[in-house]
PDB file of N, CA and C in Angstrom:
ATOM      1  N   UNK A   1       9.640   4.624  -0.033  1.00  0.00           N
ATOM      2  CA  UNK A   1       8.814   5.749  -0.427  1.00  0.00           C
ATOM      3  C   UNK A   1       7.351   5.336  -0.346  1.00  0.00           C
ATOM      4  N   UNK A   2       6.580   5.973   0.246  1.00  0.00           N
ATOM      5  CA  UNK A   2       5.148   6.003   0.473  1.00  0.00           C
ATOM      6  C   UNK A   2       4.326   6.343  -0.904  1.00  0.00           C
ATOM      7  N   UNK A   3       3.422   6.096  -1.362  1.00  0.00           N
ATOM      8  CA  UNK A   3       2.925   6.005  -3.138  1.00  0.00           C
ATOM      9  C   UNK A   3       1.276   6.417  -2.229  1.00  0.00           C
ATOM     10  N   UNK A   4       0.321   7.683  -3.033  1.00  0.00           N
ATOM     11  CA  UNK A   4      -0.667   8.066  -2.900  1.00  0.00           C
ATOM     12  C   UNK A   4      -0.878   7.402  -4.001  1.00  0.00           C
ATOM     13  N   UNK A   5      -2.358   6.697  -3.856  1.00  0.00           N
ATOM     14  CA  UNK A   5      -3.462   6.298  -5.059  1.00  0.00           C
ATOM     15  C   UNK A   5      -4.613   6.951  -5.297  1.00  0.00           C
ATOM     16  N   UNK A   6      -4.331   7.631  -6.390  1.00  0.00           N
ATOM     17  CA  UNK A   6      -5.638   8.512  -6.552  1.00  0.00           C
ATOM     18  C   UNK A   6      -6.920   7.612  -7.320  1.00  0.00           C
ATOM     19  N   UNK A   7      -7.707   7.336  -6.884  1.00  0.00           N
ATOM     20  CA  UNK A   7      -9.078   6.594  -7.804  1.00  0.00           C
ATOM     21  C   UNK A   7      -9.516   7.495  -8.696  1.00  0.00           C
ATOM     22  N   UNK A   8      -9.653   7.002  -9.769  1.00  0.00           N
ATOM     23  CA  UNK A   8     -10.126   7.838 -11.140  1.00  0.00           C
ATOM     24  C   UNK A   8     -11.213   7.316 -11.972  1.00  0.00           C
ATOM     25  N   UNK A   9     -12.098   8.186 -12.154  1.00  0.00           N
ATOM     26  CA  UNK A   9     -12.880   7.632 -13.141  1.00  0.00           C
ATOM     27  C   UNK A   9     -13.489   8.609 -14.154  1.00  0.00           C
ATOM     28  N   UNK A  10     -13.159   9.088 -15.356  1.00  0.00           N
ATOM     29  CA  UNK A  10     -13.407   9.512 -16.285  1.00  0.00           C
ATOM     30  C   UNK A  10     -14.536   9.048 -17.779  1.00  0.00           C
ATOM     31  N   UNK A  11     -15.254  10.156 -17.973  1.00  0.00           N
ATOM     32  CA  UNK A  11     -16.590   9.500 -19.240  1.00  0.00           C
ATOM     33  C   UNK A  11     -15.560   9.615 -20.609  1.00  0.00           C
ATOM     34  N   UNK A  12     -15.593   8.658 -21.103  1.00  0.00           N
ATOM     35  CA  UNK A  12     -14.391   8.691 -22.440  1.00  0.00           C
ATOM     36  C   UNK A  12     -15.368   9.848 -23.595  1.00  0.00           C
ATOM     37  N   UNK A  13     -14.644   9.615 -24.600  1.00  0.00           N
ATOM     38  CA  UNK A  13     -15.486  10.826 -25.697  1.00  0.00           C
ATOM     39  C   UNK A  13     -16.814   9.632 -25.973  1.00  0.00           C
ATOM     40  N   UNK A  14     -16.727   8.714 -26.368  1.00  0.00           N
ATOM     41  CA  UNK A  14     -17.394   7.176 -26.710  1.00  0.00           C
ATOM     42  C   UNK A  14     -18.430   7.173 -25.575  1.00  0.00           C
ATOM     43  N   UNK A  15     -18.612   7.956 -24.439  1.00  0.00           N
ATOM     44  CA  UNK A  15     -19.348   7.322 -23.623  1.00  0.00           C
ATOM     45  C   UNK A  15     -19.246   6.387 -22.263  1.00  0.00           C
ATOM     46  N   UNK A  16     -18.270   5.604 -22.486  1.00  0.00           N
ATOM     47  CA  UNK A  16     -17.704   4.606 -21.727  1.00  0.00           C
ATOM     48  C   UNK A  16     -17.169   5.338 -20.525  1.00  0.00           C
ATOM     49  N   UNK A  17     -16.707   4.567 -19.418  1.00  0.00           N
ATOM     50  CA  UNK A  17     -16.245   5.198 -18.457  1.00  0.00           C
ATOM     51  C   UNK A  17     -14.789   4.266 -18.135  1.00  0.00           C
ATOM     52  N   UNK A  18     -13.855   5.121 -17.980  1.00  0.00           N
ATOM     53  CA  UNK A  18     -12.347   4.289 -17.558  1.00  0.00           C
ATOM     54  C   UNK A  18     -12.139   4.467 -16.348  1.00  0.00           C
ATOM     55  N   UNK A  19     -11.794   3.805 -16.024  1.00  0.00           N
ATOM     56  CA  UNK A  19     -11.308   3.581 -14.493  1.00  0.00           C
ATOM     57  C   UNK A  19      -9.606   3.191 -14.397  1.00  0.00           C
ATOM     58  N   UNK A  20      -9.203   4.151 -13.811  1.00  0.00           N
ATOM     59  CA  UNK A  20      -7.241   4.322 -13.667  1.00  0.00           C
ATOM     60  C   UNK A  20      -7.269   4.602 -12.244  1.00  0.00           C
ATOM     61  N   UNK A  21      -5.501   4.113 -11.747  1.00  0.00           N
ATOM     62  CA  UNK A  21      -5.554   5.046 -10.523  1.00  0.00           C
ATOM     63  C   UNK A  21      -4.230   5.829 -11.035  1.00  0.00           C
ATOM     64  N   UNK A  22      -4.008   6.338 -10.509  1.00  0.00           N
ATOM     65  CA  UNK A  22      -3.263   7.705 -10.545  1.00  0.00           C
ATOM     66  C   UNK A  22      -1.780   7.556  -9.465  1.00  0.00           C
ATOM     67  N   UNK A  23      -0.754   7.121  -9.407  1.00  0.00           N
ATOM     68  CA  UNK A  23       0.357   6.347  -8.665  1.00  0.00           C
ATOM     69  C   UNK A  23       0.816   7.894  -8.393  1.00  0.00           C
ATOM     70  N   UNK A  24       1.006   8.353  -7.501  1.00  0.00           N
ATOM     71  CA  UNK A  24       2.397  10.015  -7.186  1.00  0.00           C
ATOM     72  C   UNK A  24       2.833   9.619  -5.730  1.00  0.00           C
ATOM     73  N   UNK A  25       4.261  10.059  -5.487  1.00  0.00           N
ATOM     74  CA  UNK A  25       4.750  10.051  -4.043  1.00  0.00           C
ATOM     75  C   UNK A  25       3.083  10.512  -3.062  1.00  0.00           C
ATOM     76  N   UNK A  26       3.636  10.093  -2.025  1.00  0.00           N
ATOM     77  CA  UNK A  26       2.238  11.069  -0.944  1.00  0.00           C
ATOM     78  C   UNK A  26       2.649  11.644  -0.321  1.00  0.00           C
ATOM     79  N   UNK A  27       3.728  12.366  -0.471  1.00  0.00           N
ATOM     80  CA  UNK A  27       4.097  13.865  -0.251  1.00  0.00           C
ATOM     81  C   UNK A  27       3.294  15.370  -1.084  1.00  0.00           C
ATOM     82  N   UNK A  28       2.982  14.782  -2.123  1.00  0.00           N
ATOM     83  CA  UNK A  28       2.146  15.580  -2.881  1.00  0.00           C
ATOM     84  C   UNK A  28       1.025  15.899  -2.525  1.00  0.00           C
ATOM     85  N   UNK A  29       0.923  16.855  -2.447  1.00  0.00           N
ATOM     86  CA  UNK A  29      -0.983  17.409  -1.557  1.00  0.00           C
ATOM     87  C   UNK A  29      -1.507  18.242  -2.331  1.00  0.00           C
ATOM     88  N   UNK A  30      -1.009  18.810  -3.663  1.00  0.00           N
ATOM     89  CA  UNK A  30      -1.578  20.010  -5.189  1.00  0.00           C
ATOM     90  C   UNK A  30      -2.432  19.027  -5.685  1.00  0.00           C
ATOM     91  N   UNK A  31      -3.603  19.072  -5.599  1.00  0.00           N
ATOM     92  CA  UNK A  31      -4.477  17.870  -6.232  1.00  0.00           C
ATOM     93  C   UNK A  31      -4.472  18.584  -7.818  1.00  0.00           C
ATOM     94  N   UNK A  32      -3.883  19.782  -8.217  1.00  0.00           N
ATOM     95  CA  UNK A  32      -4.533  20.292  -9.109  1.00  0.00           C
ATOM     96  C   UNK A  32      -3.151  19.793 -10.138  1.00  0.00           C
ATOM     97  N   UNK A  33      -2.009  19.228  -9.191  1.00  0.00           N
ATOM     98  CA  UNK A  33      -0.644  18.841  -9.779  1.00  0.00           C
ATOM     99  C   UNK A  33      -1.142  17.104 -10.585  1.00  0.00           C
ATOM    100  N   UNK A  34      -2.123  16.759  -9.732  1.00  0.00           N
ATOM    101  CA  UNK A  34      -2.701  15.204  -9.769  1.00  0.00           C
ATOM    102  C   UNK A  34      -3.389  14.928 -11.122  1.00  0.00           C
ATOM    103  N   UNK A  35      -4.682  15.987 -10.979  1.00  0.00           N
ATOM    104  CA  UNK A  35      -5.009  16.326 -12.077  1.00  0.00           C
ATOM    105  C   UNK A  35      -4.107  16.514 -13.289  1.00  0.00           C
ATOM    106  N   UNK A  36      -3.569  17.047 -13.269  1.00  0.00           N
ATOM    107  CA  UNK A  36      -2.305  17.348 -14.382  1.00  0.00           C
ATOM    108  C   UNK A  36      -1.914  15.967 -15.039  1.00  0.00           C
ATOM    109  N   UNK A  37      -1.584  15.476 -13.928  1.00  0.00           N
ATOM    110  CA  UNK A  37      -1.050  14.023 -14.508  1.00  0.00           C
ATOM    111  C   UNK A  37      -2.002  13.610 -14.885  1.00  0.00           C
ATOM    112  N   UNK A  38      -3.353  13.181 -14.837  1.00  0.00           N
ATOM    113  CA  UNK A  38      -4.075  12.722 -15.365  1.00  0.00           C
ATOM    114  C   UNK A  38      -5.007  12.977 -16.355  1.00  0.00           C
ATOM    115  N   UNK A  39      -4.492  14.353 -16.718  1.00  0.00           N
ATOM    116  CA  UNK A  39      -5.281  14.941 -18.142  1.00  0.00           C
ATOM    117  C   UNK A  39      -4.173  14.438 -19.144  1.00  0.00           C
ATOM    118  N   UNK A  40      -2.734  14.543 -18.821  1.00  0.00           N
ATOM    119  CA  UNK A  40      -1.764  14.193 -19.745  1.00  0.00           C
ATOM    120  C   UNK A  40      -1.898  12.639 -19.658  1.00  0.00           C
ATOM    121  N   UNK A  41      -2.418  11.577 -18.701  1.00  0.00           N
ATOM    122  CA  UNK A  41      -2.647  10.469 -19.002  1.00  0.00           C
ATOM    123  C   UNK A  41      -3.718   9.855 -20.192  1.00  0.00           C
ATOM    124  N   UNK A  42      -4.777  11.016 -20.139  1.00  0.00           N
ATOM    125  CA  UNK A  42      -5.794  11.308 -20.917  1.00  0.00           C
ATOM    126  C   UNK A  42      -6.013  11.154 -22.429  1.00  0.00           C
ATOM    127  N   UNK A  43      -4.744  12.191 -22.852  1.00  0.00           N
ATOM    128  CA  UNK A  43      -4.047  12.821 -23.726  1.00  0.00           C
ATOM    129  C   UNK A  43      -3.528  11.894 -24.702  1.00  0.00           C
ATOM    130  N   UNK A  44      -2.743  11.168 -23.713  1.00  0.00           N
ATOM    131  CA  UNK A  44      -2.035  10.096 -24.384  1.00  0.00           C
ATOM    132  C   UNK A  44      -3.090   8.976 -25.098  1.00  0.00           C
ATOM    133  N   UNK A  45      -4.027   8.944 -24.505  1.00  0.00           N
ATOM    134  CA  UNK A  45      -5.042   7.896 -24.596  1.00  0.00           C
ATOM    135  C   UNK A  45      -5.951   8.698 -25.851  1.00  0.00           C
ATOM    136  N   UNK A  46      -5.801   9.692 -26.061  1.00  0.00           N
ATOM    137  CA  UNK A  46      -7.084  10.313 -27.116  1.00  0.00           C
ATOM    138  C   UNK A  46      -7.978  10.324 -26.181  1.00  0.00           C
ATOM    139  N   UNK A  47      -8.501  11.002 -25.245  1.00  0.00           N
ATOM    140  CA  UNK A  47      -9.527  11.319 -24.314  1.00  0.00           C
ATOM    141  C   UNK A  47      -9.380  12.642 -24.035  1.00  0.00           C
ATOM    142  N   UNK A  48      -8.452  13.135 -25.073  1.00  0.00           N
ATOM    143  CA  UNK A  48      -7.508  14.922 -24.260  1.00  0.00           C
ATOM    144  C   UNK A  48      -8.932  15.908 -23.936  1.00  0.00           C
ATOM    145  N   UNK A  49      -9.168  16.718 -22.981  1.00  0.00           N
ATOM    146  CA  UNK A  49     -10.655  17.595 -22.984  1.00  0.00           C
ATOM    147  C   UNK A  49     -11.318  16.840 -22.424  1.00  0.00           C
ATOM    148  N   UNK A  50     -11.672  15.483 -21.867  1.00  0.00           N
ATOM    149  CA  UNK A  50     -12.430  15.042 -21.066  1.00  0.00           C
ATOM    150  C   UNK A  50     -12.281  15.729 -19.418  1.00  0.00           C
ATOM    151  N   UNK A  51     -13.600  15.835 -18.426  1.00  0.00           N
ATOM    152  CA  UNK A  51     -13.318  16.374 -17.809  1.00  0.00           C
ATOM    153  C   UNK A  51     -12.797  15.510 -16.266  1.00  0.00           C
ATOM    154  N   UNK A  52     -11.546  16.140 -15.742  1.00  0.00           N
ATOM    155  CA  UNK A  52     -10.802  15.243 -14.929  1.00  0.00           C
ATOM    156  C   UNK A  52     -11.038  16.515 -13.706  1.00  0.00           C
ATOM    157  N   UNK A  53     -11.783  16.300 -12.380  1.00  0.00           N
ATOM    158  CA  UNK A  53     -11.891  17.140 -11.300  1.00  0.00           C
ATOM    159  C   UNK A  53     -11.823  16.318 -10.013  1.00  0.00           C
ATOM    160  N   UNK A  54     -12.058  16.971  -8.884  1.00  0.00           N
ATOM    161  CA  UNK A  54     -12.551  15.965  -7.868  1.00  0.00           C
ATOM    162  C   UNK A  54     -13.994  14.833  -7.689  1.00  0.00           C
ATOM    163  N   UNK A  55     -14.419  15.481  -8.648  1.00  0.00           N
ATOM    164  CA  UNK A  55     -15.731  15.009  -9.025  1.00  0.00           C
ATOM    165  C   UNK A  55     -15.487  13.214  -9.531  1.00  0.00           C
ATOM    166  N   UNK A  56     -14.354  13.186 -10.538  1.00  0.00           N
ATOM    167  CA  UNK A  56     -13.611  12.156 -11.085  1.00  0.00           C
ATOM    168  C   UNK A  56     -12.503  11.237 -10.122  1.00  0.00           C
ATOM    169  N   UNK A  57     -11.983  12.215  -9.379  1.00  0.00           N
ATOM    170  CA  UNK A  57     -10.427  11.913  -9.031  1.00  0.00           C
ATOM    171  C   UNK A  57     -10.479  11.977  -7.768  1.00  0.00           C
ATOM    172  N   UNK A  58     -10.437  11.034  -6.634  1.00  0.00           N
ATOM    173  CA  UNK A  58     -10.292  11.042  -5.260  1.00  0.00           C
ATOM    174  C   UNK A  58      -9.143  10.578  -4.604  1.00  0.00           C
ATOM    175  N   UNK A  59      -8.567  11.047  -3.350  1.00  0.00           N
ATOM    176  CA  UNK A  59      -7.363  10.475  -3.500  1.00  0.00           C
ATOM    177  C   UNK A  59      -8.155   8.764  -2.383  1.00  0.00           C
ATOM    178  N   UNK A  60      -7.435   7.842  -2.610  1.00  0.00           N
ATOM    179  CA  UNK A  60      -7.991   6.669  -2.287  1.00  0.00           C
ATOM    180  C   UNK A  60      -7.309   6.014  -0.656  1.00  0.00           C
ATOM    181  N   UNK A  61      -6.029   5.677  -0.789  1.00  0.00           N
ATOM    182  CA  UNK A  61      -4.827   5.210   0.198  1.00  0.00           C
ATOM    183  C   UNK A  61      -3.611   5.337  -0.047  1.00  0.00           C
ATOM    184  N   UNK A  62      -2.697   4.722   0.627  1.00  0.00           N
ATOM    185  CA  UNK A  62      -1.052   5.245   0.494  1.00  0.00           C
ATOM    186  C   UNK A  62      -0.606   3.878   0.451  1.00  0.00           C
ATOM    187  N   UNK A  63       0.079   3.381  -0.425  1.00  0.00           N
ATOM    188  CA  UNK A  63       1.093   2.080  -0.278  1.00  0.00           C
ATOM    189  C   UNK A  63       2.154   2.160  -0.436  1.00  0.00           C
ATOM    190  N   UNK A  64       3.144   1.056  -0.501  1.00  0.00           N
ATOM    191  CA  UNK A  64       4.551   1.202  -0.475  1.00  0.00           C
ATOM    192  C   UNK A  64       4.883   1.186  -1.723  1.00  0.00           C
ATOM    193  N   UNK A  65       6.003   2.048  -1.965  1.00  0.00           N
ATOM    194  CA  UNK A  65       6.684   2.123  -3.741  1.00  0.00           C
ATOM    195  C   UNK A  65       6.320   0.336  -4.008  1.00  0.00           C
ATOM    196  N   UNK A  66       6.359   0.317  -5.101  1.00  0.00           N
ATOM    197  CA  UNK A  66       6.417  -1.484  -6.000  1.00  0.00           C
ATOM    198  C   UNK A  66       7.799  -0.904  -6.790  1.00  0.00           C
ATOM    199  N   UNK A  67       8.644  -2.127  -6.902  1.00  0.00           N
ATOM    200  CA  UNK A  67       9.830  -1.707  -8.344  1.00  0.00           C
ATOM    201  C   UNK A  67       9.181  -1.215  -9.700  1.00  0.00           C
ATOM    202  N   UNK A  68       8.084  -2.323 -10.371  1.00  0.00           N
ATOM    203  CA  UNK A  68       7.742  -1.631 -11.154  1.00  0.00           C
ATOM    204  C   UNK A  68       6.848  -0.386 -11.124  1.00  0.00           C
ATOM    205  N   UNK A  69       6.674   0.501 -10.291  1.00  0.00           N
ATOM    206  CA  UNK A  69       6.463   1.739 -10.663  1.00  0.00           C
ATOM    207  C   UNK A  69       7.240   2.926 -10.503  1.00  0.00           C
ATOM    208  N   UNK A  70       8.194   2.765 -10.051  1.00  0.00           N
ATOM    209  CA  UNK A  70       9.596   3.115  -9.824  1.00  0.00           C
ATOM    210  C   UNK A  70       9.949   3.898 -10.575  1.00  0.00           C
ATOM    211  N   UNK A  71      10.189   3.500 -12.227  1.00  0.00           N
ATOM    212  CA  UNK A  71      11.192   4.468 -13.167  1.00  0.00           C
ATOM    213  C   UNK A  71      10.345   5.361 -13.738  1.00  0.00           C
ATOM    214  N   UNK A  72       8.616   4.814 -13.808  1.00  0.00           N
ATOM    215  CA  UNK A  72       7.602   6.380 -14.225  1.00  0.00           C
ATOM    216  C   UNK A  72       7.862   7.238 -13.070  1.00  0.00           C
ATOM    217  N   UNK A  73       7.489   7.084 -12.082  1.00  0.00           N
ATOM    218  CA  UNK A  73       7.297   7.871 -11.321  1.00  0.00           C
ATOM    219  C   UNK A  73       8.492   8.926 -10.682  1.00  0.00           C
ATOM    220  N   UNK A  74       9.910   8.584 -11.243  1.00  0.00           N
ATOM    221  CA  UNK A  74      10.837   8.948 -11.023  1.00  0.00           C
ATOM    222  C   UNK A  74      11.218   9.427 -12.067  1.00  0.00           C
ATOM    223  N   UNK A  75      10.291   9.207 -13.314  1.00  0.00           N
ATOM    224  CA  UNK A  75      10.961  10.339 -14.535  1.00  0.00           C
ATOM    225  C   UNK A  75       9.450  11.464 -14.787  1.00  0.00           C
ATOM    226  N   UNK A  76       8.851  10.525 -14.491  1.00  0.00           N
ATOM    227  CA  UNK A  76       7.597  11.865 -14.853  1.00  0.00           C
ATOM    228  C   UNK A  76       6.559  11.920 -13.443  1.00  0.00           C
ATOM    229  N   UNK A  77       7.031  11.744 -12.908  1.00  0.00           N
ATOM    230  CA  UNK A  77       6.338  12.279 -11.682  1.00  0.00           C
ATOM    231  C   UNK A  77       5.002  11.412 -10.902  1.00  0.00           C
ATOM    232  N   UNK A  78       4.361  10.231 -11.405  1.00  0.00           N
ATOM    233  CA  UNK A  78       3.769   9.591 -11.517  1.00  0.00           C
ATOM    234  C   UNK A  78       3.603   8.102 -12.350  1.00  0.00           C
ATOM    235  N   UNK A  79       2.600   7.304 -12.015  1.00  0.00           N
ATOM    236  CA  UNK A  79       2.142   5.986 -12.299  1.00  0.00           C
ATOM    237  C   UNK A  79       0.736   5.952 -12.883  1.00  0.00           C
ATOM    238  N   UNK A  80       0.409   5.010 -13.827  1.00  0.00           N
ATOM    239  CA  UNK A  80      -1.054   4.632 -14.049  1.00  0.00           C
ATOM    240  C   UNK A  80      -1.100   3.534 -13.616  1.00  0.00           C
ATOM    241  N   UNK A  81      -2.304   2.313 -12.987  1.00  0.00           N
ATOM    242  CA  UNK A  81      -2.501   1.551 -13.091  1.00  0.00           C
ATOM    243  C   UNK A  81      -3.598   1.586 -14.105  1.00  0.00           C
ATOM    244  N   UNK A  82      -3.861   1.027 -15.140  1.00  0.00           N
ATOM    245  CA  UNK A  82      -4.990   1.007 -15.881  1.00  0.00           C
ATOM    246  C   UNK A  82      -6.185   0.082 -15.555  1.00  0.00           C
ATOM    247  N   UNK A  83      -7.199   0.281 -15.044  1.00  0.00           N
ATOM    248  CA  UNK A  83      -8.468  -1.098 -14.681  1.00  0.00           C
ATOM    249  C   UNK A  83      -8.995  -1.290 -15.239  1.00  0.00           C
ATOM    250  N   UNK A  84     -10.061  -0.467 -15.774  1.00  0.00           N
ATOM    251  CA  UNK A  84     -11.212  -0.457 -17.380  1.00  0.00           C
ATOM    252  C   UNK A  84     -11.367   0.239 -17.817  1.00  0.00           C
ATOM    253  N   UNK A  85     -11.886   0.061 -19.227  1.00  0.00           N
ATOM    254  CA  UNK A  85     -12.328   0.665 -20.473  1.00  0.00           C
ATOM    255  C   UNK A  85     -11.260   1.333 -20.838  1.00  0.00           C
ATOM    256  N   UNK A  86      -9.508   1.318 -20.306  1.00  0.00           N
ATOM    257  CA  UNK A  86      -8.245   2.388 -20.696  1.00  0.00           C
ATOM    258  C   UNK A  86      -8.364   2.185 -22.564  1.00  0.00           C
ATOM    259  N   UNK A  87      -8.442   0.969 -22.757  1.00  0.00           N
ATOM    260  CA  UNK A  87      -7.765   0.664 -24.377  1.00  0.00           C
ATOM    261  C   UNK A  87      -9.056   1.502 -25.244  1.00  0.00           C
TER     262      UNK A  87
END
């Protein structure tokens, strides 16, 4: 399976800026489905209402599935990699 990486970068409520990528099959082309995942990544984090657009969210390259991203992305539709400022 082919894996789209979306580059993300979001202003936290704090100011700070996080940097995630965003793991979905790359069959997916609804960027607005992408988004989705990544407001509910958001969410989870206490960042819920921050604003997540193209402005934030680009799609980046395509790599090959990894095992470990496997069972997110096969139960909820997606992957995070987390880079900075996530915690």
């Amino acid at each position: 399976m082919k894996i789209a990486v979306w580059d993300t970068y979001v202003t936290k409520k704090d100011g700070n800026v996080m940097h995630f990528d965003i793991l979905a099959p790359a069959e997916i082309r609804d960027t607005s489905l992408i988004y989705a995942y990544g407001k509910e990544y958001l969410k989870s984090m206490g960042q819920d209402g921050q604003s997540l657009t193209s402005k934030e969210c680009r799609f980046c390259h395509v790599e090959t599935l990894r095992p470990s991203w496997e069972k997110d992305i096969q139960d909820r539709g997606y992957f995070i990699i987390e880079m900075e400022n996530c915690n």
